[in-house]
Structure formats: structure tokens, C-alpha cells
C-alpha atoms as a PDB file:
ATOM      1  CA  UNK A   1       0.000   0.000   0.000  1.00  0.00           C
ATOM      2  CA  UNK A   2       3.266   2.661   0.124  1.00  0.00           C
ATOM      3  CA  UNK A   3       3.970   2.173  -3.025  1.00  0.00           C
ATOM      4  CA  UNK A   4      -0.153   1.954  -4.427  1.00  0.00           C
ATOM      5  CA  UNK A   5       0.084   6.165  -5.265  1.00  0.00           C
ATOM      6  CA  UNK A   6       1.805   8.397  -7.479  1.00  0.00           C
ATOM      7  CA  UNK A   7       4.158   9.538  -4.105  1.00  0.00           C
ATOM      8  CA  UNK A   8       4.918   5.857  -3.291  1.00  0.00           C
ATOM      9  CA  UNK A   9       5.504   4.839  -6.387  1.00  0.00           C
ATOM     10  CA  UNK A  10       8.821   7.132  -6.897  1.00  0.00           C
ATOM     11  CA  UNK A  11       9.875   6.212  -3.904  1.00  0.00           C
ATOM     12  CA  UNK A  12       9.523   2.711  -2.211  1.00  0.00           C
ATOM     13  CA  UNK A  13      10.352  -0.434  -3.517  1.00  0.00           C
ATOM     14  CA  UNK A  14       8.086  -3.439  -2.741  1.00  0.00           C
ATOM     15  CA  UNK A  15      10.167  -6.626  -1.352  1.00  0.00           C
ATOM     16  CA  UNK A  16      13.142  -4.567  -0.628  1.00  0.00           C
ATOM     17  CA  UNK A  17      14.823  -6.541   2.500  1.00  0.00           C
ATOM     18  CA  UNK A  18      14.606  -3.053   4.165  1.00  0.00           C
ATOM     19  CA  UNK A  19      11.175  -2.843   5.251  1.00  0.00           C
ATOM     20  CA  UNK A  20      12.072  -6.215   6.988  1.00  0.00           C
ATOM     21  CA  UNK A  21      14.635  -4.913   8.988  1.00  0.00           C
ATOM     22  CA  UNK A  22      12.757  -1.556   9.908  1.00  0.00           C
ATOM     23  CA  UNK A  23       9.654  -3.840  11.141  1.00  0.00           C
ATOM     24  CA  UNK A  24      11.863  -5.273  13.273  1.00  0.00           C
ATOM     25  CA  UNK A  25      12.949  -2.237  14.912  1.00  0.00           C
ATOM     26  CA  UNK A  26       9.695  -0.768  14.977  1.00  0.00           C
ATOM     27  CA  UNK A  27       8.569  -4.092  16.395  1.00  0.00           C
ATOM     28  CA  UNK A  28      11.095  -3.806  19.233  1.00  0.00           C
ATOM     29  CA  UNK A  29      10.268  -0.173  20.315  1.00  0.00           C
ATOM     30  CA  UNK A  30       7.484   0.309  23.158  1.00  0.00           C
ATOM     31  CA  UNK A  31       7.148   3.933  21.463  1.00  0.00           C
ATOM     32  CA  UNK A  32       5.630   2.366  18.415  1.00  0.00           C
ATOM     33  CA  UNK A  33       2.336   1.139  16.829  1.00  0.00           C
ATOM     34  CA  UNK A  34       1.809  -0.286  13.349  1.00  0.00           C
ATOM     35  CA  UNK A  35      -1.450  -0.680  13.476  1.00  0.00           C
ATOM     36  CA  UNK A  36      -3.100  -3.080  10.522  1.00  0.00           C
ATOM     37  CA  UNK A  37      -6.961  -3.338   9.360  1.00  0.00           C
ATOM     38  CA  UNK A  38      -7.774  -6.967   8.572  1.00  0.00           C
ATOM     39  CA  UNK A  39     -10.925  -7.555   6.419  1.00  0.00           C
ATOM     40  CA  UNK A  40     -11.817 -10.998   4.992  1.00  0.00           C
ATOM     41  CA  UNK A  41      -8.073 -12.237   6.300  1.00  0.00           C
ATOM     42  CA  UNK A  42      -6.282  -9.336   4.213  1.00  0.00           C
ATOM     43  CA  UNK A  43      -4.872  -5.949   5.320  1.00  0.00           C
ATOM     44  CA  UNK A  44      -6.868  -3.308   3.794  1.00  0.00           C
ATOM     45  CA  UNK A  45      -5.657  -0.819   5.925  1.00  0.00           C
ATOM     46  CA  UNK A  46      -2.618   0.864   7.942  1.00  0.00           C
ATOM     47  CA  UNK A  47      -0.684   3.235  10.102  1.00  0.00           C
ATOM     48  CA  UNK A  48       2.056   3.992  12.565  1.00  0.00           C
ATOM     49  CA  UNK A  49       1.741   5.667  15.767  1.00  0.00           C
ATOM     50  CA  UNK A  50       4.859   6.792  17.023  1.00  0.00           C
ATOM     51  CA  UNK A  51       5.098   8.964  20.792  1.00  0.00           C
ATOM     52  CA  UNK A  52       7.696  11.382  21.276  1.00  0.00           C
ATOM     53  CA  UNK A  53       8.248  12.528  24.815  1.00  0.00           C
ATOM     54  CA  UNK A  54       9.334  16.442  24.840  1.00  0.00           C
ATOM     55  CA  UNK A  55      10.782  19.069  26.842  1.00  0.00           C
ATOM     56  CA  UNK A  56       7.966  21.732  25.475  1.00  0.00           C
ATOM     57  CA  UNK A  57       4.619  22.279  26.673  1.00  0.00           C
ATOM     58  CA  UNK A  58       5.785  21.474  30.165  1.00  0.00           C
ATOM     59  CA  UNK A  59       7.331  18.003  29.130  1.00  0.00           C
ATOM     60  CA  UNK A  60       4.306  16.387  26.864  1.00  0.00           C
ATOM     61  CA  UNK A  61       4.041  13.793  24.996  1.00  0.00           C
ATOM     62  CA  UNK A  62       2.962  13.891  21.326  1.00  0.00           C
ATOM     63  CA  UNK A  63       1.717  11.404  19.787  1.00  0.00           C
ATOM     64  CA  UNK A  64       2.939  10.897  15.625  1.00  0.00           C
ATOM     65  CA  UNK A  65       0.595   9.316  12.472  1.00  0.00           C
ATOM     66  CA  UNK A  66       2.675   8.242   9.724  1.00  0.00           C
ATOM     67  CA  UNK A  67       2.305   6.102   6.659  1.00  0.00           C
ATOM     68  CA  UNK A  68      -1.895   6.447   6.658  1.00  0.00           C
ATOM     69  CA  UNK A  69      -3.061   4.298   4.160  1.00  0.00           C
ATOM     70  CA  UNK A  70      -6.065   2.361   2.538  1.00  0.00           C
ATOM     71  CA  UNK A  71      -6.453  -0.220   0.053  1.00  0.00           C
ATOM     72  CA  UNK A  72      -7.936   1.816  -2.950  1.00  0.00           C
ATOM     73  CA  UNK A  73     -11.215  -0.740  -3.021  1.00  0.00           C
ATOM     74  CA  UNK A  74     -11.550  -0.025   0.434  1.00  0.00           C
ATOM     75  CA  UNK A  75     -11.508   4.282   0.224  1.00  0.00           C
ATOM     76  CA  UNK A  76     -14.793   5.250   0.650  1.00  0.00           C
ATOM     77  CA  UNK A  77     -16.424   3.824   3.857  1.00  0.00           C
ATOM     78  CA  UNK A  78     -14.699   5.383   6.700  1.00  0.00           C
ATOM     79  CA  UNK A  79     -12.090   2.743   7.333  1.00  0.00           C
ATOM     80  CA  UNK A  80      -9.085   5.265   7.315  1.00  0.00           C
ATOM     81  CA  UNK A  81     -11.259   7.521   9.807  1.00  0.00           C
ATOM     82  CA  UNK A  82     -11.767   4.647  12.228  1.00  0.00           C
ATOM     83  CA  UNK A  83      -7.711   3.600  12.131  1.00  0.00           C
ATOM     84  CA  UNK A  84      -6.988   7.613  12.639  1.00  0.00           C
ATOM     85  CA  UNK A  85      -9.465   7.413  15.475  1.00  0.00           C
ATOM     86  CA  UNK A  86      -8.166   4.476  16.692  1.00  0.00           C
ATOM     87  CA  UNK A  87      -4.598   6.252  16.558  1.00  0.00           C
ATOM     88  CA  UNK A  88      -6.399   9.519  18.937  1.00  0.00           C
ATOM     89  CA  UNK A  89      -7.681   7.107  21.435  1.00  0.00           C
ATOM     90  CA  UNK A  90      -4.694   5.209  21.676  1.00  0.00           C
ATOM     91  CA  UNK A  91      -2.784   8.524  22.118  1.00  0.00           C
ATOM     92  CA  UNK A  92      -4.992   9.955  24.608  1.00  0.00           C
ATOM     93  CA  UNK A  93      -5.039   6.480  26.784  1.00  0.00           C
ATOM     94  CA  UNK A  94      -1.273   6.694  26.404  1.00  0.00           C
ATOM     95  CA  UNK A  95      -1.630  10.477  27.780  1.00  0.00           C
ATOM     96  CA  UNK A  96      -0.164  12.084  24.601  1.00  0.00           C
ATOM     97  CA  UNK A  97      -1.020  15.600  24.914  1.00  0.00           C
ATOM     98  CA  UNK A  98      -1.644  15.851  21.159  1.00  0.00           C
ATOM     99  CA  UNK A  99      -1.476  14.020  18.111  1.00  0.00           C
ATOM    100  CA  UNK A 100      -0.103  15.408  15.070  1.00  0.00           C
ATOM    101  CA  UNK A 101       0.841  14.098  11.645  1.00  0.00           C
ATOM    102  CA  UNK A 102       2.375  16.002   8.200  1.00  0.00           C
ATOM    103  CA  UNK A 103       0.911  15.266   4.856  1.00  0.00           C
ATOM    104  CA  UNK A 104       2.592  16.197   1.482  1.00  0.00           C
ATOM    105  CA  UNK A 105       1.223  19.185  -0.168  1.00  0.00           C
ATOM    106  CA  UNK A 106       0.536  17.456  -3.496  1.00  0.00           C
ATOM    107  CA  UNK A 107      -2.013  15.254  -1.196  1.00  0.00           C
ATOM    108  CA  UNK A 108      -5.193  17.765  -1.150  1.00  0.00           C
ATOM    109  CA  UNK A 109      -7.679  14.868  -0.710  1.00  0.00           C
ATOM    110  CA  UNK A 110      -5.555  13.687   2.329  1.00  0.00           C
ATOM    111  CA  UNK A 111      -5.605  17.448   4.080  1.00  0.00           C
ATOM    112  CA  UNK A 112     -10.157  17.500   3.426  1.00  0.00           C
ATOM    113  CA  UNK A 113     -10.032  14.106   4.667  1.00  0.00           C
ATOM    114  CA  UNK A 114      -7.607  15.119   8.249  1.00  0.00           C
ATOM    115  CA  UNK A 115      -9.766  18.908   8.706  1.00  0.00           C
ATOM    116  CA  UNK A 116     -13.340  17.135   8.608  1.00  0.00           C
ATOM    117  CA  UNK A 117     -11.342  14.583  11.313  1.00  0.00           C
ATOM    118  CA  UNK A 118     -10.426  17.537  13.345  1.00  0.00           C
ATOM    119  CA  UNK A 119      -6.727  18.361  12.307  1.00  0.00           C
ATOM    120  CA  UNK A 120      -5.841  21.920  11.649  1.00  0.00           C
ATOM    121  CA  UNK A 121      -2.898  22.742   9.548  1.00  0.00           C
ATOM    122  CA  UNK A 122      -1.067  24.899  11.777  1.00  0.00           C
ATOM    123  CA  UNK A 123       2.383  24.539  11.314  1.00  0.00           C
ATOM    124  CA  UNK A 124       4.379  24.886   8.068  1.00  0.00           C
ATOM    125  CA  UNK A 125       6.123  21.494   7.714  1.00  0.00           C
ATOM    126  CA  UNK A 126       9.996  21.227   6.223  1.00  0.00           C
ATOM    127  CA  UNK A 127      12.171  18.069   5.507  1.00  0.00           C
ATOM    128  CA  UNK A 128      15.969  17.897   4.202  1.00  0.00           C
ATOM    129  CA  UNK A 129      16.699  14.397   2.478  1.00  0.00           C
ATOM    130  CA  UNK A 130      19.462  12.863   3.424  1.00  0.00           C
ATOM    131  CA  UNK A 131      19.860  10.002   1.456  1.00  0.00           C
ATOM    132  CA  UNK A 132      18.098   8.843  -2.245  1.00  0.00           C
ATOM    133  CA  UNK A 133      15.039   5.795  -1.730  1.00  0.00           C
END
């Protein structure tokens, strides 16, 4: 499903060994979720919840969404609102003080779909590559 979108597509590579080795050590962190939708025995669904403990607003916790994604017969019928809710609850049992999450700018489907959840854009996001996919 990283690779199922124009984004993904340029930059992941299905099968790699790598995504093996980074489950593992996303596997082995108590900070991290991947959290997986199952319908009919298949994923259809999936995200990662990451906390970060801080020294800011008097030493919260935020809680992180990454790598949202649906199965493109699946779009449509709330299942990426539930795993993003799902996400919020965890993160609020877990006593995040907020969630937040970055979405490309290309992705204006993706920012409707995060406002009608809530989510205000109120931070302008910036990344530096370090290395090539």
C-alpha cells in the first residue's frame, strides 16, 4: 500500500529486504504502533503511531501518524477515519497531549479528509533528504 500512489511509487520499492529490517525495529520499540486493518483475512488498511516525549509544553508527549493508508477498493467507507481514530484514542489512553501528523502538499484529498477529522494545519512542515530511496 506505500507504493499503491503516485508519491509511493517514486519512492519505495516493494520486497526490498529493508522494510524487513525496519519492522523489526519498529517491532522492538514500546514507542511504536503499526497498526493493521484486517478484512476478509487481508490488510486493507494501515498506520504507525509513534510517541515522542518532549521538553515543550511542560514536558508532553505527542503522539505521531505516519504512513496512513487504505487499500484503494476499500476508500470510501470510513475505514481510514476509524484507524486515525483508533490512533487519537490510543494517544490519549497513552496520555499524549496531542497528536499530530504532516501530509505532502501534493495530497489535497488527504488534508479534506484530516480537517473534517479535526486536524488543523497549523504549522508549516519542512524536511531535508538525506539520502536517495
Amino acid at each position: 500500500m506505500l507504493a499503491d500512489d503516485p508519491l509511493g511509487a517514486k519512492r519505495e520499492r516493494p520486497g526490498d529486504p529493508a522494510y524487513a529490517e525496519a519492522f523489526k525495529e519498529i517491532d522492538a520499540d514500546p514507542r511504536q504502533y503499526l497498526a493493521v486493518a484486517v478484512a476478509d483475512d487481508e490488510v486493507v488498511g494501515t498506520l504507525q503511531l509513534t510517541f515522542i516525549p518532549g521538553l515543550s509544553r511542560l514536558g508532553a508527549t505527542r503522539a505521531l501518524i505516519e504512513a496512513v493508508r487504505v487499500r484503494p477498493d476499500q476508500r470510501g467507507g470510513g475505514l481510514g477515519g476509524r484507524l486515525v481514530q483508533w490512533a487519537i484514542d490510543t494517544a490519549r489512553e497513552r496520555g499524549a497531549a496531542m497528536v499530530q501528523l504532516t501530509t505532502d502538499a501534493s495530497r489535497k484529498d488527504a488534508h479534506r479528509f484530516y480537517e473534517r477529522l479535526g486536524f488543523v494545519a497549523s504549522h508549516v512542515g519542512m524536511k531535508l533528504p538525506l539520502r536517495q530511496p
